[in-house]
N, C-alpha and C. Protein backbone atom coordinates (compact mmCIF):
# COMPACT_ATOMS: atom_id res chain seq x y z
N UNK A 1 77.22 -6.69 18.76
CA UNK A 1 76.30 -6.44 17.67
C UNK A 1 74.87 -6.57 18.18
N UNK A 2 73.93 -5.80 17.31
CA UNK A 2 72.64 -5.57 17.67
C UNK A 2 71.84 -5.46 16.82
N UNK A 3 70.39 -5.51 16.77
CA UNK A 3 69.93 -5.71 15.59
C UNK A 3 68.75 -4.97 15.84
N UNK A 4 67.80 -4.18 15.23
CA UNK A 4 66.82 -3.29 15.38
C UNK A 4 65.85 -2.92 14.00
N UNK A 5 64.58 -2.59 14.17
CA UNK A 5 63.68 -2.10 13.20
C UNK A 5 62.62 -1.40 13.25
N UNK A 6 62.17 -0.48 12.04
CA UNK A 6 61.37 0.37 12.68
C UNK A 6 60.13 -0.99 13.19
N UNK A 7 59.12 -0.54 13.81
CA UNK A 7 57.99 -1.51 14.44
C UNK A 7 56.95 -0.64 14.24
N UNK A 8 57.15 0.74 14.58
CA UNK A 8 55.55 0.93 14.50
C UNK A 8 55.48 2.93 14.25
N UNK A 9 54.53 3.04 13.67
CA UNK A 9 53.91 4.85 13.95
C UNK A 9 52.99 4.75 15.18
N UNK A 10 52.87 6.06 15.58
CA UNK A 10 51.99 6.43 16.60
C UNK A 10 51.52 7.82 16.67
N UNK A 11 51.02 7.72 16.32
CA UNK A 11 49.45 9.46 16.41
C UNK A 11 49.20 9.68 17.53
N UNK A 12 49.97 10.80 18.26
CA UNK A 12 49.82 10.89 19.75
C UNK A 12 48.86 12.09 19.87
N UNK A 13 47.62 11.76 20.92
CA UNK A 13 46.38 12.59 20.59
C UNK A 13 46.35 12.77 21.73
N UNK A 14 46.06 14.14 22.48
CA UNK A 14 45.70 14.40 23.71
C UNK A 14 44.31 13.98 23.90
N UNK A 15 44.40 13.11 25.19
CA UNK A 15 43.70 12.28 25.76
C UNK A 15 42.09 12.50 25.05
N UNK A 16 41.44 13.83 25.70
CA UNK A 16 40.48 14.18 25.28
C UNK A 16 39.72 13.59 23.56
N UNK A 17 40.64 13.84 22.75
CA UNK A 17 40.38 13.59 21.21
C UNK A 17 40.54 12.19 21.07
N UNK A 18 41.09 11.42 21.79
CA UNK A 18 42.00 10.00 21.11
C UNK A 18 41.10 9.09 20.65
N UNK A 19 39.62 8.92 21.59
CA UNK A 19 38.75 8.53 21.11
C UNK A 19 37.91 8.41 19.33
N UNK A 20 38.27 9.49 19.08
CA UNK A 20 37.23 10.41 17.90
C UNK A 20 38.85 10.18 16.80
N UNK A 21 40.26 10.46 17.86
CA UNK A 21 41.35 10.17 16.43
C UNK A 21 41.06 8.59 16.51
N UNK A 22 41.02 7.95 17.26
CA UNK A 22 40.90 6.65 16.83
C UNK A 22 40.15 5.75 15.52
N UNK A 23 38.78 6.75 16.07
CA UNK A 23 37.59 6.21 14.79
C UNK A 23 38.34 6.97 13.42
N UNK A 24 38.68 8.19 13.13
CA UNK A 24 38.63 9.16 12.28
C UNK A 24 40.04 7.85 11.57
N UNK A 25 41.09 7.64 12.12
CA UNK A 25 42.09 6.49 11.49
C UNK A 25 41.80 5.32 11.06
N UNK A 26 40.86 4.39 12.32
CA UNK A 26 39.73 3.68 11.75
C UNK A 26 39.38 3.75 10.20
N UNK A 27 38.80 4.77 10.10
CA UNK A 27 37.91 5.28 8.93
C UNK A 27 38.98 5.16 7.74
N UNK A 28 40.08 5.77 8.08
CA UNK A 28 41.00 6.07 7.02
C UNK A 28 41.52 4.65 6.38
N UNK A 29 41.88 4.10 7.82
CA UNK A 29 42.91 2.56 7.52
C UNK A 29 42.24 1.67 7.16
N UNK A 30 40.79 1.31 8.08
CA UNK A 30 40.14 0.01 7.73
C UNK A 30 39.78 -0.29 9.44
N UNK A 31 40.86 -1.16 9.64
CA UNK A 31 40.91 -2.07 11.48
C UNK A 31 40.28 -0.89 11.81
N UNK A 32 39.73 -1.63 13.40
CA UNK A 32 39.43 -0.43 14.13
C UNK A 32 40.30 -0.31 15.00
N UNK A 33 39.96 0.66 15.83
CA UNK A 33 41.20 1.27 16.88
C UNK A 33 40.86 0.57 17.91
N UNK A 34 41.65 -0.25 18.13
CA UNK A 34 41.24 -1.19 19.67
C UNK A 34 42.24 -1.09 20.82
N UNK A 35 41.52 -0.46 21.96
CA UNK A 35 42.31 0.15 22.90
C UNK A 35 43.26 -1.20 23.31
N UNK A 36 44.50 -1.08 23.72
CA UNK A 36 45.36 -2.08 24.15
C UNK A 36 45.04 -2.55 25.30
N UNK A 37 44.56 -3.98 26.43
CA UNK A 37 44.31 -4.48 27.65
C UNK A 37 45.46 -3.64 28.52
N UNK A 38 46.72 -3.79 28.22
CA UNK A 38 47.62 -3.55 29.07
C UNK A 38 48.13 -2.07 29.00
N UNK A 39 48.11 -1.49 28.12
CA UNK A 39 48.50 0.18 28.35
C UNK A 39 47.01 0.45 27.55
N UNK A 40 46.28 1.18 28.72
CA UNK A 40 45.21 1.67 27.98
C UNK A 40 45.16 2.95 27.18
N UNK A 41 46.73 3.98 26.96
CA UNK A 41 46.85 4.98 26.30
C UNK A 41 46.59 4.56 25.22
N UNK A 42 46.94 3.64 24.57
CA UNK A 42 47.46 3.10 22.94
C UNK A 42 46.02 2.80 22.36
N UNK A 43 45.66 2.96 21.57
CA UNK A 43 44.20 2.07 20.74
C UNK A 43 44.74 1.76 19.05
N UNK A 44 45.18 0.61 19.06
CA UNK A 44 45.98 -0.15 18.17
C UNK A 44 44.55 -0.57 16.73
N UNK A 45 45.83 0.07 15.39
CA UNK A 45 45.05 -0.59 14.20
C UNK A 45 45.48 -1.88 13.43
N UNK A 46 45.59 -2.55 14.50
CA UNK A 46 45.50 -3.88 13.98
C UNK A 46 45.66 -4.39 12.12
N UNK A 47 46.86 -4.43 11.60
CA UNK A 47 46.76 -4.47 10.30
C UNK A 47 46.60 -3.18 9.39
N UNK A 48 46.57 -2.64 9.93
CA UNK A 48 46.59 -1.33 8.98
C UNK A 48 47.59 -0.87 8.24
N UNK A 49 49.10 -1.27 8.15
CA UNK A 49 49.96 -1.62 7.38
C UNK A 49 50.71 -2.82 8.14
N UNK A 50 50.82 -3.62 6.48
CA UNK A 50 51.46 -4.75 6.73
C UNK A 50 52.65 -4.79 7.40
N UNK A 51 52.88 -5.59 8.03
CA UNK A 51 54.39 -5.78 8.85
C UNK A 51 54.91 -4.29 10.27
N UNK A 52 53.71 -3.47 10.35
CA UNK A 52 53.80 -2.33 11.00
C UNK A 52 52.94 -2.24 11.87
N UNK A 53 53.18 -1.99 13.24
CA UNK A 53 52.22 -1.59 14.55
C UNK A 53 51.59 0.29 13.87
N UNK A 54 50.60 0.27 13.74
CA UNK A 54 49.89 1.26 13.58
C UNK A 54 48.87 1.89 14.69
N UNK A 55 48.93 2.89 15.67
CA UNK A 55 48.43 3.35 16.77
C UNK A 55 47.84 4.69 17.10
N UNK A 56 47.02 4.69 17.99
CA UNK A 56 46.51 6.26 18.26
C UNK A 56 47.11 6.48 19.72
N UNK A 57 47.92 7.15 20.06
CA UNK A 57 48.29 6.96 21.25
C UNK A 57 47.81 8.58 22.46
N UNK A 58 47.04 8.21 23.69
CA UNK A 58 46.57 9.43 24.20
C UNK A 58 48.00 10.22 24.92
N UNK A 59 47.89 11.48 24.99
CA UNK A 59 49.19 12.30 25.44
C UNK A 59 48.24 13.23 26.27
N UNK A 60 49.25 14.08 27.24
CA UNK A 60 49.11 14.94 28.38
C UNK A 60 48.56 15.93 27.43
N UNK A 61 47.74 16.57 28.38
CA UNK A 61 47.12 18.35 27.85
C UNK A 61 48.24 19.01 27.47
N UNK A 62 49.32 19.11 27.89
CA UNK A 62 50.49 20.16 27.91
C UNK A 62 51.21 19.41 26.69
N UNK A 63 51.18 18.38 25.84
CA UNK A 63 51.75 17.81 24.77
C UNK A 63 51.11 18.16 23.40
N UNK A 64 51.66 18.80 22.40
CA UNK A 64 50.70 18.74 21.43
C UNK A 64 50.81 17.53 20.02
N UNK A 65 49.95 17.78 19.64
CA UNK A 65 49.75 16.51 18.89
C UNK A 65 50.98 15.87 17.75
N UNK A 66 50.92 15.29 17.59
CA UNK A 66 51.83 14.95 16.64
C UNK A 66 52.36 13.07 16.36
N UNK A 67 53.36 13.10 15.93
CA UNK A 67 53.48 11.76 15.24
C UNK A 67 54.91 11.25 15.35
N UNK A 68 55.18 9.88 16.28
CA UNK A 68 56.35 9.29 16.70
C UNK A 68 56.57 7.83 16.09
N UNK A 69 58.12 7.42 16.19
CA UNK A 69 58.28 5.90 15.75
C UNK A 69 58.43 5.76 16.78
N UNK A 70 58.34 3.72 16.84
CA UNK A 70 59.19 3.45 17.60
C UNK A 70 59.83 2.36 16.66
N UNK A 71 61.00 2.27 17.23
CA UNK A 71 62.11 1.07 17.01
C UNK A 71 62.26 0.38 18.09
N UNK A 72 62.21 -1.21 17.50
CA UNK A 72 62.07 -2.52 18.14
C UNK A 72 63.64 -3.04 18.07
N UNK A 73 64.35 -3.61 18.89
CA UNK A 73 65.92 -4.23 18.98
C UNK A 73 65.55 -5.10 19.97
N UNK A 74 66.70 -5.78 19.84
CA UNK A 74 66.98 -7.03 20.84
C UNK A 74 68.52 -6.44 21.72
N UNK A 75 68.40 -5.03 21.84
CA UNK A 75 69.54 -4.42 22.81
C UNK A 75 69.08 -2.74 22.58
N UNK A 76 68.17 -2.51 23.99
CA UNK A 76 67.89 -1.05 23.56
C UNK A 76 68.89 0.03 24.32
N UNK A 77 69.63 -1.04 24.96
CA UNK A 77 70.43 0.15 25.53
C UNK A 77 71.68 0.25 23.97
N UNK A 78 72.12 -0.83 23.34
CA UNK A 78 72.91 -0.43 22.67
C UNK A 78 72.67 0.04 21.54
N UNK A 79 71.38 -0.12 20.94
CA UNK A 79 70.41 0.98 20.32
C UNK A 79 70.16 2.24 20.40
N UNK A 80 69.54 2.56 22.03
CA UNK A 80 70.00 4.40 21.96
C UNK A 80 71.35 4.70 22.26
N UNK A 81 72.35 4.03 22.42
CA UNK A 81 73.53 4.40 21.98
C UNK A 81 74.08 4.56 20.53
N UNK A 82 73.60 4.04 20.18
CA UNK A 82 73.88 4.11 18.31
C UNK A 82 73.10 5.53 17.72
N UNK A 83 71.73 5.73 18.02
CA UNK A 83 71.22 6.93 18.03
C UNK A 83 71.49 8.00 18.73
N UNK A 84 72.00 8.18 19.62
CA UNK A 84 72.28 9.22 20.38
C UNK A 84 73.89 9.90 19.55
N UNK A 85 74.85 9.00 19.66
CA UNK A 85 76.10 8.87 18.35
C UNK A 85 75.50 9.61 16.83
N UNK A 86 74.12 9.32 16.48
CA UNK A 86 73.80 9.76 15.13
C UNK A 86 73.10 11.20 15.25
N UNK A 87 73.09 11.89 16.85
CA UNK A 87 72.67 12.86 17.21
C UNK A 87 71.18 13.27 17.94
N UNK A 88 70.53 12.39 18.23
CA UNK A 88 69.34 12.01 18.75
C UNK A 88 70.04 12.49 20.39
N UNK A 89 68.86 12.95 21.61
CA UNK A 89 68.96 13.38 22.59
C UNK A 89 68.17 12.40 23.55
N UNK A 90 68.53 12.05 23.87
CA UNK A 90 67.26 11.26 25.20
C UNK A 90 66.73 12.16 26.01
N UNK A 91 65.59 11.97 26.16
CA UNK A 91 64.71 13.22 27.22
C UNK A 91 63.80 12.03 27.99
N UNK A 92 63.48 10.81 27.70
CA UNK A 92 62.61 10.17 28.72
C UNK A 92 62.74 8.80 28.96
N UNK A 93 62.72 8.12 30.54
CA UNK A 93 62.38 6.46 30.03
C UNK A 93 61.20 6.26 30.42
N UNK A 94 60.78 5.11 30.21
CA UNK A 94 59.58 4.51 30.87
C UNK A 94 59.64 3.59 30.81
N UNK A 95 59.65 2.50 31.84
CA UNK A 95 59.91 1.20 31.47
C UNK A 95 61.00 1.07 30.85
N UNK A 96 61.28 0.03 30.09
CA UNK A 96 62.26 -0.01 28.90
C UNK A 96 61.89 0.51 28.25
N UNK A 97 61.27 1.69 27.94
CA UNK A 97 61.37 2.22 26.38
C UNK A 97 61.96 3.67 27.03
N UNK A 98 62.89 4.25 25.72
CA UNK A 98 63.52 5.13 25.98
C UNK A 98 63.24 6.36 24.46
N UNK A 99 62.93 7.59 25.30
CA UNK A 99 62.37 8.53 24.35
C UNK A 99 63.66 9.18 24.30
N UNK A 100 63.29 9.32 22.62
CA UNK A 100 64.67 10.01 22.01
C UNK A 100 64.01 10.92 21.23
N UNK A 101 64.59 12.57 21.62
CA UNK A 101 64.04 13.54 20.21
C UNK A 101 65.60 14.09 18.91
N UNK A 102 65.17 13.24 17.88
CA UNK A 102 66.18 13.31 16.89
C UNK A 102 66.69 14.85 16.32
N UNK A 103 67.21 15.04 16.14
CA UNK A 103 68.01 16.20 15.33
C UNK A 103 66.46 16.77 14.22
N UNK A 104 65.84 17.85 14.54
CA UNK A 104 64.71 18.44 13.59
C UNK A 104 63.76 18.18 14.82
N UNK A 105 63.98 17.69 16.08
CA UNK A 105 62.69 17.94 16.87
C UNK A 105 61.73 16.67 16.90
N UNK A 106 62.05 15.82 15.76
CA UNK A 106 61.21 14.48 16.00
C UNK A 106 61.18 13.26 16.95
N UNK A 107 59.98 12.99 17.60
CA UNK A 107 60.23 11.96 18.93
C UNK A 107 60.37 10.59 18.04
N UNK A 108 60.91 9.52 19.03
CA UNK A 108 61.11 8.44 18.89
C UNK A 108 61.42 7.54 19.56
N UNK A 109 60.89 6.30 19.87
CA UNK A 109 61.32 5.54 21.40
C UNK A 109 61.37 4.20 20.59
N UNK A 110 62.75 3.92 21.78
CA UNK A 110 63.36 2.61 21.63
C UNK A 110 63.41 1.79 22.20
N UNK A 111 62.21 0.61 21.98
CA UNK A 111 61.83 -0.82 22.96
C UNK A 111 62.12 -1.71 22.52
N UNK A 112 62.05 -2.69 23.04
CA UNK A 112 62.58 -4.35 23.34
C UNK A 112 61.43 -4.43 21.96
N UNK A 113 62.16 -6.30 21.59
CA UNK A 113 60.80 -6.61 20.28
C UNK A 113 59.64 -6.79 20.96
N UNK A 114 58.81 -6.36 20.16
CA UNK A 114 57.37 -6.10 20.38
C UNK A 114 56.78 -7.26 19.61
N UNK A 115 57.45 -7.29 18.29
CA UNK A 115 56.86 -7.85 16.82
C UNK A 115 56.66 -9.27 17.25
N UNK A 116 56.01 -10.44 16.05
CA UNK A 116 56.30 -11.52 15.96
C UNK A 116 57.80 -11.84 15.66
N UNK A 117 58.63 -12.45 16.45
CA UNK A 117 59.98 -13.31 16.46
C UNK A 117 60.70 -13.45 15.08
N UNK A 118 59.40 -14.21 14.12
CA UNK A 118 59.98 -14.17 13.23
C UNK A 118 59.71 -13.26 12.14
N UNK A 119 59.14 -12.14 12.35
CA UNK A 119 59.03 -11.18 11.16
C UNK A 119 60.38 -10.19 11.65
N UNK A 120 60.61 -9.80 13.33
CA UNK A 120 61.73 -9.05 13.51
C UNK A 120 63.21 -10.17 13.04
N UNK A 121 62.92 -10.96 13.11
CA UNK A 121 64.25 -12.00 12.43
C UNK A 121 64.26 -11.58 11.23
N UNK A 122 63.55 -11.85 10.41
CA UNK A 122 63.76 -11.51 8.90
C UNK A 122 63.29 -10.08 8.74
N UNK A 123 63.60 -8.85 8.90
CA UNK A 123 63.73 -7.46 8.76
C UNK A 123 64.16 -7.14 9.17
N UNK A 124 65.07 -7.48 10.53
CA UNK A 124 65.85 -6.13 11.43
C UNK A 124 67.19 -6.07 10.89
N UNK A 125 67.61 -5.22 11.17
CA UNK A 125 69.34 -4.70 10.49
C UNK A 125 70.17 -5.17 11.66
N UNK A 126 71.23 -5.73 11.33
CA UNK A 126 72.34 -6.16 12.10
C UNK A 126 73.18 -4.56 12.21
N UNK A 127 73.64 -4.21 13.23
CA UNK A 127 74.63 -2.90 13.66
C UNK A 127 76.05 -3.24 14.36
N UNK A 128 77.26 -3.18 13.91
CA UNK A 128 78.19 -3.25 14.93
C UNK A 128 78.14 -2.85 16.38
């Protein structure tokens, strides 16, 4: 058994724009977009929905824009196995996170918890 939840959206902006999507979400959400120390693609809105990682994330020229989850588990291999079973395709890893494009074309990657301990304790779904 395994346990998993969504964790976060991500606004993936080719590099060039991510700056300007950052403020423009900023504007929308409140937080500002504060680039992450450790992956400097990401510029994180801090609070911008409760209990949810909210992000601007920069992408390759050859990617076009658009909008991904990710899901947080405490077993991501037996996680994209559960998704892949529900028809989801794997096309990428990186690190531990593993990109999955679901049935309709939508991306989605599946990482280790990210969250506070105890907010993924009390929200994640238990899975056989």
């Amino acid at each position: 058994m395994h346990r998993s939840r969504l964790y976060g959206l991500f606004i993936d902006t080719p590099a060039p724009d991510a700056d300007a999507a950052g403020a423009f979400w900023s504007g929308v959400f409140g937080p500002p977009a504060v680039p992450e120390p450790h992956e400097p693609e990401f510029r994180m809105l801090a609070g911008a929905v409760p209990g949810l990682a909210l992000g601007v994330q920069s992408i390759g020229p050859s990617d076009a824009p658009r909008y991904h989850i990710d899901i947080e588990t405490d077993d991501v291999d037996a996680e994209t196995a559960r998704l892949t079973t529900l028809g989801a395709v794997e096309i990428n890893r990186w690190l531990d996170c593993h990109t999955l494009r679901a049935p309709g074309g939508h991306l989605l990657c599946v990482i280790p918890v990210h969250s506070d301990r105890t907010l993924f304790d009390a929200e994640a779904r238990t899975w056989p």
